[in-house]
C-alpha atoms as a PDB file:
ATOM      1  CA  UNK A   1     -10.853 -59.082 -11.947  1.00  0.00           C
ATOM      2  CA  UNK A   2      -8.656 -62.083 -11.328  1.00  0.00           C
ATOM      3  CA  UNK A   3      -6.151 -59.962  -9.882  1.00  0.00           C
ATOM      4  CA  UNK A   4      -8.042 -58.707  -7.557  1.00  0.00           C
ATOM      5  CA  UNK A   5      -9.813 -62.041  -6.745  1.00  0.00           C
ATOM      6  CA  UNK A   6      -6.318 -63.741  -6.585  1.00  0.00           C
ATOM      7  CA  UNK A   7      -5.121 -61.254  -3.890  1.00  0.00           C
ATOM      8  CA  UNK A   8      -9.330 -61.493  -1.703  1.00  0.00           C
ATOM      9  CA  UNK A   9      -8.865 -65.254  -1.800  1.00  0.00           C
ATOM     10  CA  UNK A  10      -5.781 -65.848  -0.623  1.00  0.00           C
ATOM     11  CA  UNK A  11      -6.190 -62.605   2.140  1.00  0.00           C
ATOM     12  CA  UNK A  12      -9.443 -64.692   3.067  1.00  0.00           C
ATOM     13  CA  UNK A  13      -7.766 -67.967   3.297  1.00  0.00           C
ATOM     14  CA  UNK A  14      -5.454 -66.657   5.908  1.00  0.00           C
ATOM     15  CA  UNK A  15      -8.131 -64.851   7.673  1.00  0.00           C
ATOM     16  CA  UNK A  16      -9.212 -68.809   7.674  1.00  0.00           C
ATOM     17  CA  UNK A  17      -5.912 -69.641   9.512  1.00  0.00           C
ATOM     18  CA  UNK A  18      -5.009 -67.593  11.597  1.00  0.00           C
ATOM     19  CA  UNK A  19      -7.672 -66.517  14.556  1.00  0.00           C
ATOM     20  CA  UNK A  20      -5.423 -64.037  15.673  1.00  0.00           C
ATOM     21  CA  UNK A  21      -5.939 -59.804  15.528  1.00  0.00           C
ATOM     22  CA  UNK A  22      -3.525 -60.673  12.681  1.00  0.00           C
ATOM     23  CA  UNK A  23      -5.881 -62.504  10.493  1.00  0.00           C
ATOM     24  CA  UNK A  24      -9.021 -60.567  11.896  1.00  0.00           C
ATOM     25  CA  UNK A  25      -7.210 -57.160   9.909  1.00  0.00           C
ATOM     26  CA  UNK A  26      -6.787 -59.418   6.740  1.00  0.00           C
ATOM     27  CA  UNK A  27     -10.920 -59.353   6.857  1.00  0.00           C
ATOM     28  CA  UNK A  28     -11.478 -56.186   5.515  1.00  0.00           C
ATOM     29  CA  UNK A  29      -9.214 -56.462   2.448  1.00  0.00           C
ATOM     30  CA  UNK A  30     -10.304 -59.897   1.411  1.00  0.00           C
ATOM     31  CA  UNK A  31     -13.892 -58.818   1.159  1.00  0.00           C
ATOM     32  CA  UNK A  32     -13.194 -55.590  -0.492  1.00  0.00           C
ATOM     33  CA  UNK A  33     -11.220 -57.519  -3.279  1.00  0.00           C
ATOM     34  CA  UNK A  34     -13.637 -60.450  -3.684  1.00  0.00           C
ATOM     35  CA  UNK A  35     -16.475 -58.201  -4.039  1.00  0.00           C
ATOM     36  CA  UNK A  36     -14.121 -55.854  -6.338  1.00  0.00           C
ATOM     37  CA  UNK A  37     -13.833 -58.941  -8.781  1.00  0.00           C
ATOM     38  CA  UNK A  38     -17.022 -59.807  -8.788  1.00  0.00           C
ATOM     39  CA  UNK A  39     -18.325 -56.519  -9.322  1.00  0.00           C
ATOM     40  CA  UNK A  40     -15.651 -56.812 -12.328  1.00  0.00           C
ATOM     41  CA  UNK A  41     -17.135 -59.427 -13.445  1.00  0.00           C
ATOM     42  CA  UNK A  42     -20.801 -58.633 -13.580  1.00  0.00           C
ATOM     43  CA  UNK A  43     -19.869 -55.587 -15.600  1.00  0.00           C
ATOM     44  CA  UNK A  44     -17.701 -58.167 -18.267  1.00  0.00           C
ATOM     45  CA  UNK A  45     -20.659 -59.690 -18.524  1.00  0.00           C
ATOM     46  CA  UNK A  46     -22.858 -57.029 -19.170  1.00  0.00           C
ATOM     47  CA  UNK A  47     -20.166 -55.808 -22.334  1.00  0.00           C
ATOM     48  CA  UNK A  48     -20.625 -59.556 -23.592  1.00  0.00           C
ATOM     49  CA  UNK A  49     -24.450 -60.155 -23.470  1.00  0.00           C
ATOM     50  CA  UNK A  50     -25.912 -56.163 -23.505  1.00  0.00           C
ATOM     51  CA  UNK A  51     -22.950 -54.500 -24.983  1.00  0.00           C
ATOM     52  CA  UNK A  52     -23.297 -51.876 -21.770  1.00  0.00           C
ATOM     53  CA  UNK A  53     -21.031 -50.375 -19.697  1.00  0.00           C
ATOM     54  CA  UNK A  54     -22.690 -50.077 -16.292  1.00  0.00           C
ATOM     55  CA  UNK A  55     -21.433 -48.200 -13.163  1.00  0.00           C
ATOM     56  CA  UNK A  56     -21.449 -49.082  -9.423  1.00  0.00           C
ATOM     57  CA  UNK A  57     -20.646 -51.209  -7.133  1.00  0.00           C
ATOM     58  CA  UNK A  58     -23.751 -52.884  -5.764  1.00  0.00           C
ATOM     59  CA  UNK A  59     -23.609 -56.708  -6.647  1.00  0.00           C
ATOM     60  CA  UNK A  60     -27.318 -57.627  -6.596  1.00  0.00           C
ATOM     61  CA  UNK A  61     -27.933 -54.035  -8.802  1.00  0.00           C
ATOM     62  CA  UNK A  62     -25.645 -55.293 -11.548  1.00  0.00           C
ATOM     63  CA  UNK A  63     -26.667 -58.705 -11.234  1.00  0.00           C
ATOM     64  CA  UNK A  64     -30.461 -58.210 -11.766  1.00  0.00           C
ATOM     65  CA  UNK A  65     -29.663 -56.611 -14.959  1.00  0.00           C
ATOM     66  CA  UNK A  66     -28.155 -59.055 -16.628  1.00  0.00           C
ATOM     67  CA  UNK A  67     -30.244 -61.142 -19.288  1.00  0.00           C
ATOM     68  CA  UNK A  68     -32.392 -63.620 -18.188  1.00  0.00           C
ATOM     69  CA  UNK A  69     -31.071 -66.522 -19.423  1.00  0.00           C
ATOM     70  CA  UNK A  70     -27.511 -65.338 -18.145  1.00  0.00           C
ATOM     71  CA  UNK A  71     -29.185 -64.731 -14.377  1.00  0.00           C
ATOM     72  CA  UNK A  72     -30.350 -68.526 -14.845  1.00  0.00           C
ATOM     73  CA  UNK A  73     -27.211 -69.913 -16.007  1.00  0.00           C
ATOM     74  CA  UNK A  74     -25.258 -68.554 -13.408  1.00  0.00           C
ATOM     75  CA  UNK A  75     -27.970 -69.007 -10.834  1.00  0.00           C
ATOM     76  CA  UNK A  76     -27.208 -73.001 -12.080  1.00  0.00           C
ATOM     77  CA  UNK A  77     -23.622 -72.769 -11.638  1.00  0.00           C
ATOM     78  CA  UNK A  78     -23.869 -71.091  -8.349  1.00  0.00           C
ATOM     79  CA  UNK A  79     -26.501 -73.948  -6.855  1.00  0.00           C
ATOM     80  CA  UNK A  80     -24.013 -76.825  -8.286  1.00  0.00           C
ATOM     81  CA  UNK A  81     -21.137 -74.914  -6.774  1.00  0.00           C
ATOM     82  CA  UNK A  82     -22.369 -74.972  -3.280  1.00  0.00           C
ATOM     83  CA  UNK A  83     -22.288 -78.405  -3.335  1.00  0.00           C
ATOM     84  CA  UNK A  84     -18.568 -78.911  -3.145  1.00  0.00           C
ATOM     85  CA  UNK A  85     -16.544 -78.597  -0.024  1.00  0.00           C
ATOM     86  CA  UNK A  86     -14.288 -75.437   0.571  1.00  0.00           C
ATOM     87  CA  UNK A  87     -12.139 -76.373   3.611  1.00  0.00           C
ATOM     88  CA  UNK A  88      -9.915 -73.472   2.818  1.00  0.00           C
ATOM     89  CA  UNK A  89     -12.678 -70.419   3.010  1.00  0.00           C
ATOM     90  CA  UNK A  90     -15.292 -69.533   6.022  1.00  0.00           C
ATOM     91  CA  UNK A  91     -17.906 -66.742   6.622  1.00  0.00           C
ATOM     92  CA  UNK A  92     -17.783 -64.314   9.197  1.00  0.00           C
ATOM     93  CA  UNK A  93     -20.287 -61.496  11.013  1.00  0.00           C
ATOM     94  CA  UNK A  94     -18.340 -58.574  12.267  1.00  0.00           C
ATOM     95  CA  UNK A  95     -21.078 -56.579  15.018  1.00  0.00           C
ATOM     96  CA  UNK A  96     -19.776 -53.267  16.661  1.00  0.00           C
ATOM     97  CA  UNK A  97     -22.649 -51.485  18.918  1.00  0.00           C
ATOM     98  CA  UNK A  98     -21.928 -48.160  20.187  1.00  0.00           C
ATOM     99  CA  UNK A  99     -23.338 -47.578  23.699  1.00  0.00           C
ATOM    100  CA  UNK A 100     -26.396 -49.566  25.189  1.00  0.00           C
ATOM    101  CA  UNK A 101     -27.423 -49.837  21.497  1.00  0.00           C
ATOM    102  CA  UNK A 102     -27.514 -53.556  21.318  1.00  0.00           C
ATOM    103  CA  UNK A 103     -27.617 -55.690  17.554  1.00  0.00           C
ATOM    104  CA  UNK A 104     -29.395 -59.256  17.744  1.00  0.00           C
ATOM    105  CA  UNK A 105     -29.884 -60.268  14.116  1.00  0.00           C
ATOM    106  CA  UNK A 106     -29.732 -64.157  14.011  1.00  0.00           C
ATOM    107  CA  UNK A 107     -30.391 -65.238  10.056  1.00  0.00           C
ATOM    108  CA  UNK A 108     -29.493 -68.373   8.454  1.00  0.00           C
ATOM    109  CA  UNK A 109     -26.724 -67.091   5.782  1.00  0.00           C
ATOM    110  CA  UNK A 110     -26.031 -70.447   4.630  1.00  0.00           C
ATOM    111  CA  UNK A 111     -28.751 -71.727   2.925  1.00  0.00           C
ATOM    112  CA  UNK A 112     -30.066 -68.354   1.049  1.00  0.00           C
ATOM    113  CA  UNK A 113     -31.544 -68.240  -2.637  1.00  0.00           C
ATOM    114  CA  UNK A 114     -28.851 -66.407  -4.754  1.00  0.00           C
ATOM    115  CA  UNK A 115     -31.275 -63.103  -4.747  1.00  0.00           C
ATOM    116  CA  UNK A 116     -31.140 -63.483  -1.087  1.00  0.00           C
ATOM    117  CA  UNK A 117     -27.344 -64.075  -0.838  1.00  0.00           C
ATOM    118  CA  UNK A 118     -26.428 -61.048  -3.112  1.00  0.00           C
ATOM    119  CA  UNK A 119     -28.749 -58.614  -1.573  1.00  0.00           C
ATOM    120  CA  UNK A 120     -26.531 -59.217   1.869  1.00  0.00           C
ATOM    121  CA  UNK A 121     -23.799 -58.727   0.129  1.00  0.00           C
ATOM    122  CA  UNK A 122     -25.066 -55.909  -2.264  1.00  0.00           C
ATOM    123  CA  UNK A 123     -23.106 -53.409  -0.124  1.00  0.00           C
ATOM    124  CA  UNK A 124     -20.149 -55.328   1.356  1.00  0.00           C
ATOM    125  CA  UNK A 125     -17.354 -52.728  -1.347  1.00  0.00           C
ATOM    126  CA  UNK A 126     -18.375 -49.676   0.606  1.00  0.00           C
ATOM    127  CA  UNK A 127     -19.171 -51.336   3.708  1.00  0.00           C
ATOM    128  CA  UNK A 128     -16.008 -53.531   4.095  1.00  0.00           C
ATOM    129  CA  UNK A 129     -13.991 -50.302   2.612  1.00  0.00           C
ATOM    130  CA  UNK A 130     -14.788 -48.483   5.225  1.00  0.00           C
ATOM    131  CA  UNK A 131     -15.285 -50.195   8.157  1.00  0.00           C
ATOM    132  CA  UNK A 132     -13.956 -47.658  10.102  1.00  0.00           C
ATOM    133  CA  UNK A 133     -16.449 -45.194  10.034  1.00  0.00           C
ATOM    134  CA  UNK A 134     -19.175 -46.355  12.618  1.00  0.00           C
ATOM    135  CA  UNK A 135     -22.360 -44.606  12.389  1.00  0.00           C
ATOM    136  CA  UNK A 136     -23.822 -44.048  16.099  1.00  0.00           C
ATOM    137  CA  UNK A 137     -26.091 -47.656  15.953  1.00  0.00           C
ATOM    138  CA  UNK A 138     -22.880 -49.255  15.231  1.00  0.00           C
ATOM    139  CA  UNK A 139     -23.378 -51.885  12.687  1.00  0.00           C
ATOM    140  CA  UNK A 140     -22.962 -55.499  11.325  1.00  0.00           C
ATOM    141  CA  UNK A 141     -21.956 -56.640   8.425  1.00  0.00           C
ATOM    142  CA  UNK A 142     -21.260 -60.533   7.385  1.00  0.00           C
ATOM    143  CA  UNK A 143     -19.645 -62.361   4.370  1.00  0.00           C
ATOM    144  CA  UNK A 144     -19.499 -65.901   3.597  1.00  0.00           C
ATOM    145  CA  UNK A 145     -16.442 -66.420   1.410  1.00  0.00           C
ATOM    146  CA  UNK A 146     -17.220 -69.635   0.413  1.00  0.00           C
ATOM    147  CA  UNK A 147     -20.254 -68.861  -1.222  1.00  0.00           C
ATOM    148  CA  UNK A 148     -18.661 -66.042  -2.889  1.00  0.00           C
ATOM    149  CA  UNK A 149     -16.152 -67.879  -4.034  1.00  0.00           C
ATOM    150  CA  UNK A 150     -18.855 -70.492  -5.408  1.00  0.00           C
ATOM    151  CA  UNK A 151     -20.603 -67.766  -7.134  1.00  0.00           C
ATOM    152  CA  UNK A 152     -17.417 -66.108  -8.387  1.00  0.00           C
ATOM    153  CA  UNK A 153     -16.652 -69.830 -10.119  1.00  0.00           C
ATOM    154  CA  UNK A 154     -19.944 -69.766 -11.861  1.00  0.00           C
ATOM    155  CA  UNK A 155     -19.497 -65.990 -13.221  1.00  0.00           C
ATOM    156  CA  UNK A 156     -15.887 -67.180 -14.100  1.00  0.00           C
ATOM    157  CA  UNK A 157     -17.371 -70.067 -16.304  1.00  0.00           C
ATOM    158  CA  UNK A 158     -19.966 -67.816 -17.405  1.00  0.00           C
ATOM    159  CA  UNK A 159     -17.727 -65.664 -18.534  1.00  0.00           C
ATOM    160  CA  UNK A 160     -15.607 -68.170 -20.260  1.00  0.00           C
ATOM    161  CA  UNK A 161     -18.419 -69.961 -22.440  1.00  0.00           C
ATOM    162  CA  UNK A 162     -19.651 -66.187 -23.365  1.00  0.00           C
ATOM    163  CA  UNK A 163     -16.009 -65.275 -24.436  1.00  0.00           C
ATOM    164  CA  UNK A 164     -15.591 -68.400 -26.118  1.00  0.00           C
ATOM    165  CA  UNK A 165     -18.789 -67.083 -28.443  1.00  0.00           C
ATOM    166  CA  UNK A 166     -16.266 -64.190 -30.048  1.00  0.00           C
ATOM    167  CA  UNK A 167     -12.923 -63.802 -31.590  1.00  0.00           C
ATOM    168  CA  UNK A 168     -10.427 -62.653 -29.115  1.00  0.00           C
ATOM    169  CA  UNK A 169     -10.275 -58.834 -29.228  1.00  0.00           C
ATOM    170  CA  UNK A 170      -6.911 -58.129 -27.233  1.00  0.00           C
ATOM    171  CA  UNK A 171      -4.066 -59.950 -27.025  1.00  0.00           C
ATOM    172  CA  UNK A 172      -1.271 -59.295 -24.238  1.00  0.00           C
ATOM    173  CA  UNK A 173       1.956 -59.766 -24.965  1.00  0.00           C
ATOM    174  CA  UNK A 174       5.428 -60.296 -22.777  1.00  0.00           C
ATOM    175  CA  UNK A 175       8.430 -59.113 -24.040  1.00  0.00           C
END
């Protein structure tokens, strides 16, 4: 997971930078490998609480079926989170309309409930992944990095206080 979050984040940061077609190709990739991680990490989290291995890819799906007190802890970190600055990170709506078929969806995305903010995002892996394949009403999709990144820090520290509960089971070595 923090491979692939490694790679998202600094593919989104330059998407951040540089306004150009350039940075506009970077999009794709750095929400594919944000939501990668995070999907990554929902399903550490389920081994460490339920002791299940779940399957998919849909954020908000793997996220609602975590234990309650984990959804509320996390929900904590998340709120706390959004608090901070993030100069580096920005959210984006990507609309392509095929034809007279015209898209005008105006939401505020930046001040959702976390329900609310992973349900947008529930299908951003398969939507970002293939962004190429336009269905004939076009489409638009939107991400907000920042707040990813904000909720990714709160399953990271999740994560960390739950692994901190057991004895390590692997340990990597470099030779």
């Amino acid at each position: 997971a923090q491979g692939f979050y490694d790679i998202g984040f600094n593919a989104a940061y330059n998407v951040h930078i540089d306004n150009s077609v350039k940075g506009f190709q970077r999009l794709p990739s750095a929400v594919v490998n944000f939501n990668f991680a995070v999907e990554l990490m929902l399903k550490a989290l389920h081994l460490f609480t339920t002791g299940k291995n779940l399957e998919g890819h849909e954020i908000w799906t793997l996220f609602k079926q975590l234990p309650k007190e984990t959804k509320t802890d996390i929900e904590s970190k998340f709120i706390d989170f959004r608090k901070t600055k993030n100069e580096k990170l920005s959210s984006y709506r990507v609309k392509l309309t095929q034809g007279n078929k015209e898209r005008n969806e105006n939401r505020d995305t930046e001040n959702l409930s976390l329900k609310d903010f992973l349900i947008l995002h529930n299908h951003s892996f398969n939507n970002w992944r293939y962004l190429y394949e336009i269905q004939e009403e076009g489409y638009l999709y939107e991400y907000n990095f920042k707040q990813m990144n904000d909720f990714i820090r709160a399953l990271v520290e999740t994560i960390n206080n739950e692994r901190n509960k057991r004895p390590p089971s692997m340990i990597l070595e470099k030779k």
